[in-house]
C-alpha atoms as a PDB file:
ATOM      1  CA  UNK A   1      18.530 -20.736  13.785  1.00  0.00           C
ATOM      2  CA  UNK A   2      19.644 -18.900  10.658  1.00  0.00           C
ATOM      3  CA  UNK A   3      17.774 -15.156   9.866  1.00  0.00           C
ATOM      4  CA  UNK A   4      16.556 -16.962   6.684  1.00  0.00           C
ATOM      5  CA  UNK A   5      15.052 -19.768   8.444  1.00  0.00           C
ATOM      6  CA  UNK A   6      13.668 -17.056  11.014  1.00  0.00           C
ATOM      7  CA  UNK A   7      12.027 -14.866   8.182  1.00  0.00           C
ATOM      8  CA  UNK A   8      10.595 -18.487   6.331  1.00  0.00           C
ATOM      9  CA  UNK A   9       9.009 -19.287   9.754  1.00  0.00           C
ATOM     10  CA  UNK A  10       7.692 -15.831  10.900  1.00  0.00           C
ATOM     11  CA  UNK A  11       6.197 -15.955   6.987  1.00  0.00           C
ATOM     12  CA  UNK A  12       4.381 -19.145   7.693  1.00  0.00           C
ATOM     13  CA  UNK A  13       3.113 -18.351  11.046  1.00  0.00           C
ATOM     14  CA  UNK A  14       1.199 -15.135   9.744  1.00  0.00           C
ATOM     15  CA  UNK A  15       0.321 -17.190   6.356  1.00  0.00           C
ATOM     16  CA  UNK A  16      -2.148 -19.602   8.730  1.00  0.00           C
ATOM     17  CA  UNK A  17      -2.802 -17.061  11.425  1.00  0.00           C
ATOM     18  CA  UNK A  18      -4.152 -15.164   8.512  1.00  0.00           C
ATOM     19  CA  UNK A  19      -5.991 -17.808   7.497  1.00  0.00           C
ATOM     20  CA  UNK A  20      -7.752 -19.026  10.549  1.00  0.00           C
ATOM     21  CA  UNK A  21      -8.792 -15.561  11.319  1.00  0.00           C
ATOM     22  CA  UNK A  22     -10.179 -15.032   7.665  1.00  0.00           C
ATOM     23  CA  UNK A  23     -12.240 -18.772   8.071  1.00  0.00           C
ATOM     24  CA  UNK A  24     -13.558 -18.816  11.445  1.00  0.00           C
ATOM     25  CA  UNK A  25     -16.896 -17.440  12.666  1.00  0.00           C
ATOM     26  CA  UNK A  26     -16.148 -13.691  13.313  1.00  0.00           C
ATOM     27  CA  UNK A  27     -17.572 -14.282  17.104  1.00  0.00           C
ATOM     28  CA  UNK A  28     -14.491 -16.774  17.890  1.00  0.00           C
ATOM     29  CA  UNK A  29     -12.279 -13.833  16.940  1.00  0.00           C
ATOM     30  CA  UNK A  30     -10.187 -12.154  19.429  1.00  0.00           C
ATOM     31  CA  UNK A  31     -12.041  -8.654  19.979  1.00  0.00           C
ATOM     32  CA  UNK A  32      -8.107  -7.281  19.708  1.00  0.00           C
ATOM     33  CA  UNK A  33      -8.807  -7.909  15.709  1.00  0.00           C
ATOM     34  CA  UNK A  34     -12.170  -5.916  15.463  1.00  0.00           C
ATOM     35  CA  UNK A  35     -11.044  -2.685  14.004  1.00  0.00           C
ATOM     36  CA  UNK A  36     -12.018  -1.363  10.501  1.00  0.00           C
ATOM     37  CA  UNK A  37     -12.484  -4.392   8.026  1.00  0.00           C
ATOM     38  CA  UNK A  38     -10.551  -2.859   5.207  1.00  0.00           C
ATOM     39  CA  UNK A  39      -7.169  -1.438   7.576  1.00  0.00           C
ATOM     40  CA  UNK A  40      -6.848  -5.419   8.430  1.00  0.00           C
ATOM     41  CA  UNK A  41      -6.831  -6.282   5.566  1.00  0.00           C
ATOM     42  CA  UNK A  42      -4.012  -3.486   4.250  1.00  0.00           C
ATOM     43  CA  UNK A  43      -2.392  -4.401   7.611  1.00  0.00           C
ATOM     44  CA  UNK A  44      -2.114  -8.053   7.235  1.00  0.00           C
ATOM     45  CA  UNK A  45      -1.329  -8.257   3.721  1.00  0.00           C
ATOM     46  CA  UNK A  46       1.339  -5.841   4.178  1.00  0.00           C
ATOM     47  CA  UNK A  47       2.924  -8.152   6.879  1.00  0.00           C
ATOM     48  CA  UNK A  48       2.764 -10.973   4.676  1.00  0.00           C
ATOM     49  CA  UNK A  49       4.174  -9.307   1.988  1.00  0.00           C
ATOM     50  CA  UNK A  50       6.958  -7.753   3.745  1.00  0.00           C
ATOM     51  CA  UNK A  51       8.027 -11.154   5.456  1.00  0.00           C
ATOM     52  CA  UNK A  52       7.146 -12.761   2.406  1.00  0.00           C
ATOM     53  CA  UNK A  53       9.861 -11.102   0.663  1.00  0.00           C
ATOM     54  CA  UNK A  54      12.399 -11.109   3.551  1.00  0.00           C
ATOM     55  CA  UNK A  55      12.103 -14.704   3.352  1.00  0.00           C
ATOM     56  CA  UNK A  56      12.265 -15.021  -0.197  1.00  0.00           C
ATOM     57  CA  UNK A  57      14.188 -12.284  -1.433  1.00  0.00           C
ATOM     58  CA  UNK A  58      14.701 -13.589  -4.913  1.00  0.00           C
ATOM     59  CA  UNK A  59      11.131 -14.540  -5.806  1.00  0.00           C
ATOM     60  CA  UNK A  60       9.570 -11.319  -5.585  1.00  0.00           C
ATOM     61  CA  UNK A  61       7.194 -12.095  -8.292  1.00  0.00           C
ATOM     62  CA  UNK A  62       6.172 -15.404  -6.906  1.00  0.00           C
ATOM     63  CA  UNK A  63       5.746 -14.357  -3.625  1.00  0.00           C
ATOM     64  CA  UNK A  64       3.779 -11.593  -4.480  1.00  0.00           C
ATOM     65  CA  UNK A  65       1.582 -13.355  -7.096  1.00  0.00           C
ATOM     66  CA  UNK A  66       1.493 -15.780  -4.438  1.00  0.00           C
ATOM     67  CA  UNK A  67      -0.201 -13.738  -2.013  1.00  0.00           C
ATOM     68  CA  UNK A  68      -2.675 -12.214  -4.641  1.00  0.00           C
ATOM     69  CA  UNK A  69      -3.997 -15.341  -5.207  1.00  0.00           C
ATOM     70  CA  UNK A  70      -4.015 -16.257  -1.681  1.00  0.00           C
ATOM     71  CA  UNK A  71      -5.926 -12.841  -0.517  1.00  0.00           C
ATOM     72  CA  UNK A  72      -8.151 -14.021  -3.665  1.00  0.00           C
ATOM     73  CA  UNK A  73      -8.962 -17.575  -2.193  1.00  0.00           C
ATOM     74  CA  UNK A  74      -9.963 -16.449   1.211  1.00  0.00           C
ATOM     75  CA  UNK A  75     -12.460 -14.221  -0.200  1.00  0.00           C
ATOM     76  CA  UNK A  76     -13.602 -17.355  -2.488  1.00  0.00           C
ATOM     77  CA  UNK A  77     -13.771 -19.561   0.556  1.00  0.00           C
ATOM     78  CA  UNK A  78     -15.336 -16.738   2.775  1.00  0.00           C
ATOM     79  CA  UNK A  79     -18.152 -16.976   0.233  1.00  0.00           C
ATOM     80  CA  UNK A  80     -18.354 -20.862   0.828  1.00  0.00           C
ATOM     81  CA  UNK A  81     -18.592 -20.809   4.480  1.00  0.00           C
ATOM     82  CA  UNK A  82     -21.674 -19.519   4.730  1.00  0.00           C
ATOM     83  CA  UNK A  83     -20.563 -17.785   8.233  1.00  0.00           C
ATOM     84  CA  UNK A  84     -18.724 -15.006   6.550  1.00  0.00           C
ATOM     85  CA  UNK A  85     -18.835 -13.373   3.918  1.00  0.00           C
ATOM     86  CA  UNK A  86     -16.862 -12.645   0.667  1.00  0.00           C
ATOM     87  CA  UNK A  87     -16.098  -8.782  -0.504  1.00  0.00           C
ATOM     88  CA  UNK A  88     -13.422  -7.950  -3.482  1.00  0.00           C
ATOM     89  CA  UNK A  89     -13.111  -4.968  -2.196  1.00  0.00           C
ATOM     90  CA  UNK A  90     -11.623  -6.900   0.974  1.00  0.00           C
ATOM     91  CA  UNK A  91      -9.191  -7.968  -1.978  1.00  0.00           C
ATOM     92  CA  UNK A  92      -8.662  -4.744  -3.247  1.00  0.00           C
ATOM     93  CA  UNK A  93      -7.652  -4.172   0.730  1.00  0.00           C
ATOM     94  CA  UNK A  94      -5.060  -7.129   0.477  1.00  0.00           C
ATOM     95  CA  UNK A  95      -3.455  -5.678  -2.824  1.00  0.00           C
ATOM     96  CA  UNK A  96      -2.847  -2.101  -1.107  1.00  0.00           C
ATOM     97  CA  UNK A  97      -1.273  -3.772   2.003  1.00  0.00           C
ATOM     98  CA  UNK A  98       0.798  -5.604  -0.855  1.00  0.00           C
ATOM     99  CA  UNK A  99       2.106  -2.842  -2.004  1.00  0.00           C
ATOM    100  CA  UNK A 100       3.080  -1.214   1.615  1.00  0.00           C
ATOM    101  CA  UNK A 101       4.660  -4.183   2.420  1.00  0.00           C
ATOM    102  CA  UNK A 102       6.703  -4.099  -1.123  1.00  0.00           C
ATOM    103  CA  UNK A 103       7.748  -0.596  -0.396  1.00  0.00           C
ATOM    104  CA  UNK A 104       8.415  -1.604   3.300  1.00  0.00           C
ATOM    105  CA  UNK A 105      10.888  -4.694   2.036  1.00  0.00           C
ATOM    106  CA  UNK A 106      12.210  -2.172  -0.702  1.00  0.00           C
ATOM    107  CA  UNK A 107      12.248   0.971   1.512  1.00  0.00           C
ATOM    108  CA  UNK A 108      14.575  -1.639   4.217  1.00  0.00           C
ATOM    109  CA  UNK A 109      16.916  -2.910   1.562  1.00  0.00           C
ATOM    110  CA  UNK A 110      17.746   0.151   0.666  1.00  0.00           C
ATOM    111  CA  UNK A 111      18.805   1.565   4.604  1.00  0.00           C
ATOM    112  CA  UNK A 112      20.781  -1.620   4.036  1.00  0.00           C
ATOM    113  CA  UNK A 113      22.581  -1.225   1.486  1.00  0.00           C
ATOM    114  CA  UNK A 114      23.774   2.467   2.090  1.00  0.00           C
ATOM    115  CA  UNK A 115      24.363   1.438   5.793  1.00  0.00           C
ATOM    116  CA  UNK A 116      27.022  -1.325   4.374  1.00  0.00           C
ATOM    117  CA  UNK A 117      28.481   0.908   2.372  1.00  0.00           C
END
């Protein structure tokens, strides 16, 4: 298996692990997940950003667009559930992991770079 076909899977595992744990009742959720609502939300949106861009490298702005809008629609569907419940400020939780992973992915290329050279 390549590393690019690694990174595109790893990407798509968290993309639905992320979303069954956002669209289930919150009692069918492993109590290893109940820590601060907004951190999770940082935490997880940093990991999808991060492998997000290590899988696609060159579409920085779709991926991370991508994963606004995503972060956007679970709080929409949240709403709709009628088991949970839907909080921008949970969004505004998803842009700052965004941005960690970003700097993560940018911080890494970097190390990269001046390591190969």
């Amino acid at each position: 298996m390549t590393s690019s076909l690694l990174w595109k899977a790893s990407f798509w595992t968290l993309v639905l692990a992320t979303l069954w744990l956002s669209l289930v009742p919150v009692d069918q959720i492993p109590s290893a997940f109940s820590f601060w609502d907004k951190a999770q939300h940082a935490l997880g949106f940093a990991g999808l950003g991060f492998l997000g861009l290590m899988a696609y490298p060159h579409r920085l702005p779709r991926v991370m667009f991508g994963l606004l809008l995503l972060g956007a629609g679970i709080e929409v569907a949240q709403w709709l559930t009628g088991w949970r419940q839907g909080d921008w400020q949970d969004w505004i939780a998803d842009c700052v992991g965004l941005l960690l992973g970003f700097a993560a992915w940018r911080l890494g290329r970097s190390l990269l770079v001046r390591i190969s050279t």
